[in-house]
C-alpha atoms as a PDB file:
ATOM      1  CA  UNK A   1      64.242 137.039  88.201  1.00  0.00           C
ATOM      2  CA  UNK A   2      65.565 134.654  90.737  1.00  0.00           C
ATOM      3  CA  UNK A   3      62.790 131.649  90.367  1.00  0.00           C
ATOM      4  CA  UNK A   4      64.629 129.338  93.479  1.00  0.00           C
ATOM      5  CA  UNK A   5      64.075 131.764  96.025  1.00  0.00           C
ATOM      6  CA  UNK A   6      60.653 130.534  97.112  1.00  0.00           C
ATOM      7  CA  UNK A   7      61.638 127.119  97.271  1.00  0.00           C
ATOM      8  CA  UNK A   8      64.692 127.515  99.376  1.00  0.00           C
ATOM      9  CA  UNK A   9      62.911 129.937 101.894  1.00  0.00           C
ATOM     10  CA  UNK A  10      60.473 126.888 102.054  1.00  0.00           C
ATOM     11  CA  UNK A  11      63.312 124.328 102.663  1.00  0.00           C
ATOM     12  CA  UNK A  12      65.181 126.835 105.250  1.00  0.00           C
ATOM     13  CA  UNK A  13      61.807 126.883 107.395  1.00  0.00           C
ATOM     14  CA  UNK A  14      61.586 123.302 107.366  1.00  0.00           C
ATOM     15  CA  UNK A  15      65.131 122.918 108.124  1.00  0.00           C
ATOM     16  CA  UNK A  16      64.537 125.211 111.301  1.00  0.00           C
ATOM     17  CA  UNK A  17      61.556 123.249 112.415  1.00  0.00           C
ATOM     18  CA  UNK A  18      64.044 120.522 112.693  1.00  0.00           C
ATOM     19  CA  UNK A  19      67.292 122.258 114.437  1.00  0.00           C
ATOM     20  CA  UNK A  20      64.361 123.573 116.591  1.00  0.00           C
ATOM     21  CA  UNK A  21      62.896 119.906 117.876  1.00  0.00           C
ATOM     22  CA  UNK A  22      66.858 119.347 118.299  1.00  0.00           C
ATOM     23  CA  UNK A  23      67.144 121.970 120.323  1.00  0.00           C
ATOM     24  CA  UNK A  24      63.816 121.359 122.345  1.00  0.00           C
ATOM     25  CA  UNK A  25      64.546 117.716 122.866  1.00  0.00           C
ATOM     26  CA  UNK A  26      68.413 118.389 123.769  1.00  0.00           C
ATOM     27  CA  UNK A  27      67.385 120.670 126.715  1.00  0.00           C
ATOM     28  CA  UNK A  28      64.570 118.455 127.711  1.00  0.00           C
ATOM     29  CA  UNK A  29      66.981 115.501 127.623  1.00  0.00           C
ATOM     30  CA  UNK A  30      70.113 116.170 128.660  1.00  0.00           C
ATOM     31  CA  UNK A  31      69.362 119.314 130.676  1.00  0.00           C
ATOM     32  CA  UNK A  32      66.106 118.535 132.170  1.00  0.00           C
ATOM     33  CA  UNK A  33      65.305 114.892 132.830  1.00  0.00           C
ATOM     34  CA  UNK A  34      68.920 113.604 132.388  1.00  0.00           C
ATOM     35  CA  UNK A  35      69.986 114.839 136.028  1.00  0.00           C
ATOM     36  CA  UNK A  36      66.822 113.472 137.682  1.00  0.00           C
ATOM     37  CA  UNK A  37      67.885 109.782 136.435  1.00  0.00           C
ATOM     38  CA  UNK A  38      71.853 109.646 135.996  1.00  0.00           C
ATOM     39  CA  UNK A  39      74.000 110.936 138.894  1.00  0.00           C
ATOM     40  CA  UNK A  40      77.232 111.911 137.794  1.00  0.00           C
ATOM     41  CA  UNK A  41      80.304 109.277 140.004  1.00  0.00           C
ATOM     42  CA  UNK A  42      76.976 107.411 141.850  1.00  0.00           C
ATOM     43  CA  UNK A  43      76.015 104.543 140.288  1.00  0.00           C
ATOM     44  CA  UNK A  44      74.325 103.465 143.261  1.00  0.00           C
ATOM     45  CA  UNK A  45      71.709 105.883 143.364  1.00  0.00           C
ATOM     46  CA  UNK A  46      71.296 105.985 139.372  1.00  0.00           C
ATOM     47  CA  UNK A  47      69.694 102.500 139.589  1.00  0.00           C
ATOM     48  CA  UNK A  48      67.728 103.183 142.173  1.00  0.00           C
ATOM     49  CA  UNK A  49      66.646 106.288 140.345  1.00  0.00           C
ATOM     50  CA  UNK A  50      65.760 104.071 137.784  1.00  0.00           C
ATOM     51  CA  UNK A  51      64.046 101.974 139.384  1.00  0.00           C
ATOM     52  CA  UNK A  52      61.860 104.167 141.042  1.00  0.00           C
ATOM     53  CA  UNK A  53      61.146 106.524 138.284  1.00  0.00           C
ATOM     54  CA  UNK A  54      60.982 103.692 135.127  1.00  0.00           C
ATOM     55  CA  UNK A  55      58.379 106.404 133.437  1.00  0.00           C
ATOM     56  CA  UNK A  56      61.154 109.151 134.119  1.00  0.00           C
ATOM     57  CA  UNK A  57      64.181 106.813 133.168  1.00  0.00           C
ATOM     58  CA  UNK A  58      62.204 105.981 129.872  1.00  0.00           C
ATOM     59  CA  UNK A  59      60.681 109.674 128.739  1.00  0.00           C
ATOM     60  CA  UNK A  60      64.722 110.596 129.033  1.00  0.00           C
ATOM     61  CA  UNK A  61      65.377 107.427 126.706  1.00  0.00           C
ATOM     62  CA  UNK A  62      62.584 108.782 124.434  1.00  0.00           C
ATOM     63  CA  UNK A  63      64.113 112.102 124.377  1.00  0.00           C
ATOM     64  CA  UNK A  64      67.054 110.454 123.571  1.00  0.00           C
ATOM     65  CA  UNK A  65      65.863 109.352 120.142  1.00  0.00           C
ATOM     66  CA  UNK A  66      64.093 112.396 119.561  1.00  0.00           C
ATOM     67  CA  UNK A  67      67.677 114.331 119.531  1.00  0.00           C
ATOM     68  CA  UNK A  68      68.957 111.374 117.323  1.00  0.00           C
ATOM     69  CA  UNK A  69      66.049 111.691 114.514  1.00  0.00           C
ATOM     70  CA  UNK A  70      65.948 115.244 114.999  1.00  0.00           C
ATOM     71  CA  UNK A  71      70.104 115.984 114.451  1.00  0.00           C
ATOM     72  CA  UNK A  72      69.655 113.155 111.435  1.00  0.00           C
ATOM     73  CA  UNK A  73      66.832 115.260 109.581  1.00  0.00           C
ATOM     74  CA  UNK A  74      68.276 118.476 110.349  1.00  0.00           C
ATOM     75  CA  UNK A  75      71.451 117.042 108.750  1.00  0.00           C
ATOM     76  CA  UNK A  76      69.786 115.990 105.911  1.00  0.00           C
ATOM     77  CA  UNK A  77      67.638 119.387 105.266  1.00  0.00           C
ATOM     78  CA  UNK A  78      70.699 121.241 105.538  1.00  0.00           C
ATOM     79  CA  UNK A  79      71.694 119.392 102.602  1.00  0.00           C
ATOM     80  CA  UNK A  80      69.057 120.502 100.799  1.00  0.00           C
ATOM     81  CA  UNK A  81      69.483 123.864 101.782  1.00  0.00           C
ATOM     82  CA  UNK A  82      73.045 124.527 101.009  1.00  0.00           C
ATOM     83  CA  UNK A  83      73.711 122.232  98.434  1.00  0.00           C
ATOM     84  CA  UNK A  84      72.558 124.493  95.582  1.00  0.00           C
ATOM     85  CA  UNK A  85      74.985 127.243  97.462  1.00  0.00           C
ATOM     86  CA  UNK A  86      78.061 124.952  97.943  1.00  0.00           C
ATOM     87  CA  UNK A  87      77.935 120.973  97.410  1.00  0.00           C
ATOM     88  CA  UNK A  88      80.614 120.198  98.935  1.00  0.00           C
ATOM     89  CA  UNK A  89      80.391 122.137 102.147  1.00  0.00           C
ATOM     90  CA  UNK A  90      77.008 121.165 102.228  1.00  0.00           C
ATOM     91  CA  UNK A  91      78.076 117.210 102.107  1.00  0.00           C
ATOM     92  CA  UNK A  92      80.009 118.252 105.223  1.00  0.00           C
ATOM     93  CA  UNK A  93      77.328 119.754 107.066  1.00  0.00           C
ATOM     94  CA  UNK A  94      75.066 116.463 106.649  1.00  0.00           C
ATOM     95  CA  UNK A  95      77.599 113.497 106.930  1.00  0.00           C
ATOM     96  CA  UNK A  96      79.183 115.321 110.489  1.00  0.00           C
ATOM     97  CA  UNK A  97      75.725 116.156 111.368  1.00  0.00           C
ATOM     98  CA  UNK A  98      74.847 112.113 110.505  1.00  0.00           C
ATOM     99  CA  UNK A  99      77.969 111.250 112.380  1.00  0.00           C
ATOM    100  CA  UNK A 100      76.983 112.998 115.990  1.00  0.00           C
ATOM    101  CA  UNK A 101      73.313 111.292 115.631  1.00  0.00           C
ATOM    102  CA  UNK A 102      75.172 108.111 115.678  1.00  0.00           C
ATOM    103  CA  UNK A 103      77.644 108.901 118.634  1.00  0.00           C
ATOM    104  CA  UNK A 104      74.395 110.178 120.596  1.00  0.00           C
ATOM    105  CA  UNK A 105      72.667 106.707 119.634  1.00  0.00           C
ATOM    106  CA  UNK A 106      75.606 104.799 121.375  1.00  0.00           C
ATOM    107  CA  UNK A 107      74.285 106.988 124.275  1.00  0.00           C
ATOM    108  CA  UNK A 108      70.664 105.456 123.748  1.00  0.00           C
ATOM    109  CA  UNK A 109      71.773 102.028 123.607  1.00  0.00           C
ATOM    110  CA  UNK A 110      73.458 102.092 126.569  1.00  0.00           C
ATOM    111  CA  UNK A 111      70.561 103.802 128.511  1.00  0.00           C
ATOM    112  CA  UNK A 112      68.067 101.179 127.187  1.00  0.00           C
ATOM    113  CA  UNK A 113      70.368  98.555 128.650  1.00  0.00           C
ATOM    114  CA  UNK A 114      70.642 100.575 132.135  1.00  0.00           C
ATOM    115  CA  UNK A 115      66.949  99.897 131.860  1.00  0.00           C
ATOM    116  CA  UNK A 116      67.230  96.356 131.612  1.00  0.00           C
ATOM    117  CA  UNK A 117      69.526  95.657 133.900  1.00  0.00           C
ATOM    118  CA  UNK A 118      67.616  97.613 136.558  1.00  0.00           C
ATOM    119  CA  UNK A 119      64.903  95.468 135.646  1.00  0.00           C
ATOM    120  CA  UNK A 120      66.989  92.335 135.662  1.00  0.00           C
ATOM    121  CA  UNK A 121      67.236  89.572 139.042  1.00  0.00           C
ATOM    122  CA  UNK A 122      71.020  89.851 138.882  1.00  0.00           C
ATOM    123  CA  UNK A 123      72.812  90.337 142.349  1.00  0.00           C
ATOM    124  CA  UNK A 124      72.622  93.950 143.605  1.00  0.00           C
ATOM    125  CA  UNK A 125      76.585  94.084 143.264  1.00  0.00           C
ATOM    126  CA  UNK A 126      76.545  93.416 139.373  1.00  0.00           C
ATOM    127  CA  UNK A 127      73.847  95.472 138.613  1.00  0.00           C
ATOM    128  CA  UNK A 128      75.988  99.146 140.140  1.00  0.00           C
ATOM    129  CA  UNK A 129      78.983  97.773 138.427  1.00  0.00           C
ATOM    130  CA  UNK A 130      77.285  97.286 135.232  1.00  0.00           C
ATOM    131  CA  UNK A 131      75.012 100.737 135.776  1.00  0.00           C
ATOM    132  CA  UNK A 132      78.695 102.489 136.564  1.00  0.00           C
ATOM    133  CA  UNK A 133      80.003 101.354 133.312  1.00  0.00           C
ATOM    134  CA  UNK A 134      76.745 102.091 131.396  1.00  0.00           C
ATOM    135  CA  UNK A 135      77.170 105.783 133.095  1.00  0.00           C
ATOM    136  CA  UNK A 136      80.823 105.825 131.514  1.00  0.00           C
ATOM    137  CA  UNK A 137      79.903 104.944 127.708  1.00  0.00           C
ATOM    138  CA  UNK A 138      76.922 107.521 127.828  1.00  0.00           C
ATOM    139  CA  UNK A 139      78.811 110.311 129.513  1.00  0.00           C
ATOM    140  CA  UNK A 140      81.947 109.559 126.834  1.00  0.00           C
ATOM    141  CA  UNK A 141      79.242 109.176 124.044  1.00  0.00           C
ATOM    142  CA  UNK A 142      78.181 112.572 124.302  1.00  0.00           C
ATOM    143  CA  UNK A 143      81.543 113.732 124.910  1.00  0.00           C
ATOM    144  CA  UNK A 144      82.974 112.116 121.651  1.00  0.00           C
ATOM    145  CA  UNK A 145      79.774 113.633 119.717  1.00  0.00           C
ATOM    146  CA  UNK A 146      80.921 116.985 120.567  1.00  0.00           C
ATOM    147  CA  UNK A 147      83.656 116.881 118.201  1.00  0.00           C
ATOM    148  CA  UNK A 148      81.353 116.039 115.462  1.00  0.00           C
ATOM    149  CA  UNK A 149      78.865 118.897 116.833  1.00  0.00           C
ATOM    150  CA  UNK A 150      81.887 121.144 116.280  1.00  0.00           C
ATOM    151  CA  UNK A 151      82.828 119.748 112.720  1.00  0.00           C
ATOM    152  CA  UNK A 152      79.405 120.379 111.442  1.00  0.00           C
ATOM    153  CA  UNK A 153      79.245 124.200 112.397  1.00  0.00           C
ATOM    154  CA  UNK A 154      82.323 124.918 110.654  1.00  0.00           C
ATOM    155  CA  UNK A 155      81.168 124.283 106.547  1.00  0.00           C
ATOM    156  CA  UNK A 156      78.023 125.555 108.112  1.00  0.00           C
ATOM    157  CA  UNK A 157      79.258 128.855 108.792  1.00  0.00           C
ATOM    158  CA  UNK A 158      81.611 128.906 105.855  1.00  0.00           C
ATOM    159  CA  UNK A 159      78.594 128.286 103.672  1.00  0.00           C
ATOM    160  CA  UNK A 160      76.868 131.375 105.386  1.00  0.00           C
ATOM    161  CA  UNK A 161      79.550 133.950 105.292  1.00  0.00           C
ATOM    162  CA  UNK A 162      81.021 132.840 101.932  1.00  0.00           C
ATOM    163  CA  UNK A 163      77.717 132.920 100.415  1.00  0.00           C
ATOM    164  CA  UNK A 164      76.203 135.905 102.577  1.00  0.00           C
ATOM    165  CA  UNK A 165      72.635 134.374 101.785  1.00  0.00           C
ATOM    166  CA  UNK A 166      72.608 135.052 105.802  1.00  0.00           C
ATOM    167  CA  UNK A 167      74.216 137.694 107.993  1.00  0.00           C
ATOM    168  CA  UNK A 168      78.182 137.373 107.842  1.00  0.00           C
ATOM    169  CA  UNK A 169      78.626 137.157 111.396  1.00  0.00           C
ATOM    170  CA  UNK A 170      76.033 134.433 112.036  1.00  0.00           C
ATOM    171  CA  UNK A 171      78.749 132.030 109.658  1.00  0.00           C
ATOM    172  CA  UNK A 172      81.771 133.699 111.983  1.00  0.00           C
ATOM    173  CA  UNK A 173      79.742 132.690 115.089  1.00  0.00           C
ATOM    174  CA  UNK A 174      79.272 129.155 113.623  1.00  0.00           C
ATOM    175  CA  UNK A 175      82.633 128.500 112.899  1.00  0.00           C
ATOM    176  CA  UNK A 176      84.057 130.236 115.758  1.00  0.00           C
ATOM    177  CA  UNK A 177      81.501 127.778 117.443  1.00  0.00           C
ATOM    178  CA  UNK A 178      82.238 124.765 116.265  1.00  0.00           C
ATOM    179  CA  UNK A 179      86.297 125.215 116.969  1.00  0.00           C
ATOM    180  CA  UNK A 180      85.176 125.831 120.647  1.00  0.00           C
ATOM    181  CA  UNK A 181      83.468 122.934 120.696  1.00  0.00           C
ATOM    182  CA  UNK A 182      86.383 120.422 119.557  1.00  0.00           C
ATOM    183  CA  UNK A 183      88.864 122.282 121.480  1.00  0.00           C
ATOM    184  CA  UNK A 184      86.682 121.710 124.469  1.00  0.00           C
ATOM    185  CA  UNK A 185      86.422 118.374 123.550  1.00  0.00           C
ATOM    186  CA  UNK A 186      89.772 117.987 122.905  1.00  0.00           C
ATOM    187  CA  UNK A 187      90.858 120.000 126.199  1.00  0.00           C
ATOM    188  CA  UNK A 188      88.552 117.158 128.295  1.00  0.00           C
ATOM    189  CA  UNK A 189      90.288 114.551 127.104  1.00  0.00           C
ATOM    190  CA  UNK A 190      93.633 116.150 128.275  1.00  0.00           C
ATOM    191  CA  UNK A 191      92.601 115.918 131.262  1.00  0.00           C
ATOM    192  CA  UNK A 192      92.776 120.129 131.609  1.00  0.00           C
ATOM    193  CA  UNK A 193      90.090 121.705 133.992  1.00  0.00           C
ATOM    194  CA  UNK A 194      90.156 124.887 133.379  1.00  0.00           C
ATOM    195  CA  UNK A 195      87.458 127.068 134.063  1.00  0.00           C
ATOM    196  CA  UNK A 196      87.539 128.413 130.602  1.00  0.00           C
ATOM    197  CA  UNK A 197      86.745 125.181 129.157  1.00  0.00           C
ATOM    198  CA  UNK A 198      83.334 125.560 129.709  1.00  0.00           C
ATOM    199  CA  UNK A 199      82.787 129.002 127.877  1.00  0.00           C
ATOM    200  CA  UNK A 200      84.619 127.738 124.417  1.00  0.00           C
ATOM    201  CA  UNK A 201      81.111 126.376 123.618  1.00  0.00           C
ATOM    202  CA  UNK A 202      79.257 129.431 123.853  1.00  0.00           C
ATOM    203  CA  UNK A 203      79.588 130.931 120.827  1.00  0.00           C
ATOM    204  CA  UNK A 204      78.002 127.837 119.389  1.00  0.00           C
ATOM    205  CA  UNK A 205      75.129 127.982 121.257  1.00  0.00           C
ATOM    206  CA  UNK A 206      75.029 131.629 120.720  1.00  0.00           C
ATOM    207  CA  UNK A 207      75.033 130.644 116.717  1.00  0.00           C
ATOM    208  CA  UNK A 208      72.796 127.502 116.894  1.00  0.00           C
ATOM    209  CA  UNK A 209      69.475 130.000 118.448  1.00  0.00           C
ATOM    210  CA  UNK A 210      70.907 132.206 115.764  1.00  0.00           C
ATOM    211  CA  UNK A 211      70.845 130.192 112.868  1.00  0.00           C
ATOM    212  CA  UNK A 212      67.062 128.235 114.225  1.00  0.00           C
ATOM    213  CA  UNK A 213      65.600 132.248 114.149  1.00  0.00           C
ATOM    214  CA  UNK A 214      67.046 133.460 111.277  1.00  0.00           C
ATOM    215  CA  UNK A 215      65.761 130.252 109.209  1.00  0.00           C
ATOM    216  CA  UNK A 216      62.103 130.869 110.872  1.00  0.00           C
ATOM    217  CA  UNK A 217      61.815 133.910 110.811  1.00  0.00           C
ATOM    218  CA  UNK A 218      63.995 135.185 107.442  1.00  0.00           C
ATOM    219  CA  UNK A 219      65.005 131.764 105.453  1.00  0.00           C
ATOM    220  CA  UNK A 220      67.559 133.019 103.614  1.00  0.00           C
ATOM    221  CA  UNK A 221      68.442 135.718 100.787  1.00  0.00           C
ATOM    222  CA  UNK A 222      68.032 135.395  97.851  1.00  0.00           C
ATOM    223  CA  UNK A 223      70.763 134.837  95.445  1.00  0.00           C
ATOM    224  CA  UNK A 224      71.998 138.500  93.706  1.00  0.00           C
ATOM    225  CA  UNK A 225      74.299 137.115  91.737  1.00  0.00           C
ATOM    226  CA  UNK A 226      71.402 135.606  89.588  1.00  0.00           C
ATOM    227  CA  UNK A 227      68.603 137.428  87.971  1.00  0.00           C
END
């Protein structure tokens, strides 16, 4: 009898509590309250946004850590998950999951200093100029992350399908996934604007709501090859 069933169908729960806040706090942050604050080529108007919506400016900060704990623990309960599976794989899934936290956190930093330099007494002229390149480093930040986003799906799929402790075509969707997301990446940085660009990422979203049900609802299979 398989006795480390239980206790991984415990740790796959609590991993998809965490992808789950992740998920939560990415829509709420970047989807939700990001738009009402940063305007996308108007500086301008982002620091007056700021300005007059400090509580709004500073929930979307919040939210901004919440995605960076979030990813960090989900990362880490991954680990925990898959490393009795695969340990190496499952080192891969934590340090690129550890590595987008930090990209995202370069994002945080340089929306705390938008803050501050809305709330500074420096001539109206600096303060756009600063907010514009404050805009740039964020919007790059998150950018840049996506390649690690797309690096951590891959061993994350492989350990799924290779394993089958989860459907098969949940780890295809992962991996599929996380190549759309660095070839996005990588296609954005080419400077190509195709339209197509922006569906390469979702079959990773399509696996992400995947994998956060299937660890709620089903944890994951027992082992067969044991007994």
């Amino acid at each position: 009898m398989n006795t480390s069933s239980h206790p991984l169908k415990t740790t796959a729960r609590i991993t998809g509590i965490w992808y789950l806040f992740m998920a939560v706090s990415g829509v709420l942050g970047f989807l939700v309250f990001h738009p009402k604050i940063f305007i996308t080529g108007d500086p301008a108007t982002t620091l007056q946004n700021i300005i007059d919506g400090e509580s709004i400016a500073r929930i979307r900060l919040l939210l901004e850590f919440a995605i960076i704990l979030s990813q960090v623990l989900t990362a880490v309960w991954f680990y925990k998950l898959f490393s009795p599976i695969n340990e190496w794989a499952a080192w891969s899934v934590a340090i690129w999951g550890t590595v987008n936290a930090v990209a995202i956190m370069i994002s945080a930093i340089g929306m705390a200093s938008a803050l501050e330099i809305a709330d500074s007494s420096m001539p109206l002229d600096e303060q756009v100029m600063l907010i514009s390149v404050l805009q740039s480093v964020i919007k790059n930040a998150w950018a840049a992350g996506s390649t690690f986003f797309g690096l951590w799906l891959i061993p994350m799929g492989f350990i799924v399908f290779s394993s089958q402790r989860m459907p098969i075509w949940l780890g295809y969707t992962l991996m599929i996934g996380g190549v759309g997301y660095i070839l996005s990446t990588l296609l954005y940085y080419a400077g190509i604007e195709a339209s197509i660009v922006n569906y390469l990422t979702i079959p990773a979203t399509i696996g992400e709501f995947w994998m956060i049900g299937y660890l709620l609802i089903f944890g994951i299979r027992p082992n067969t090859n044991e007994s």
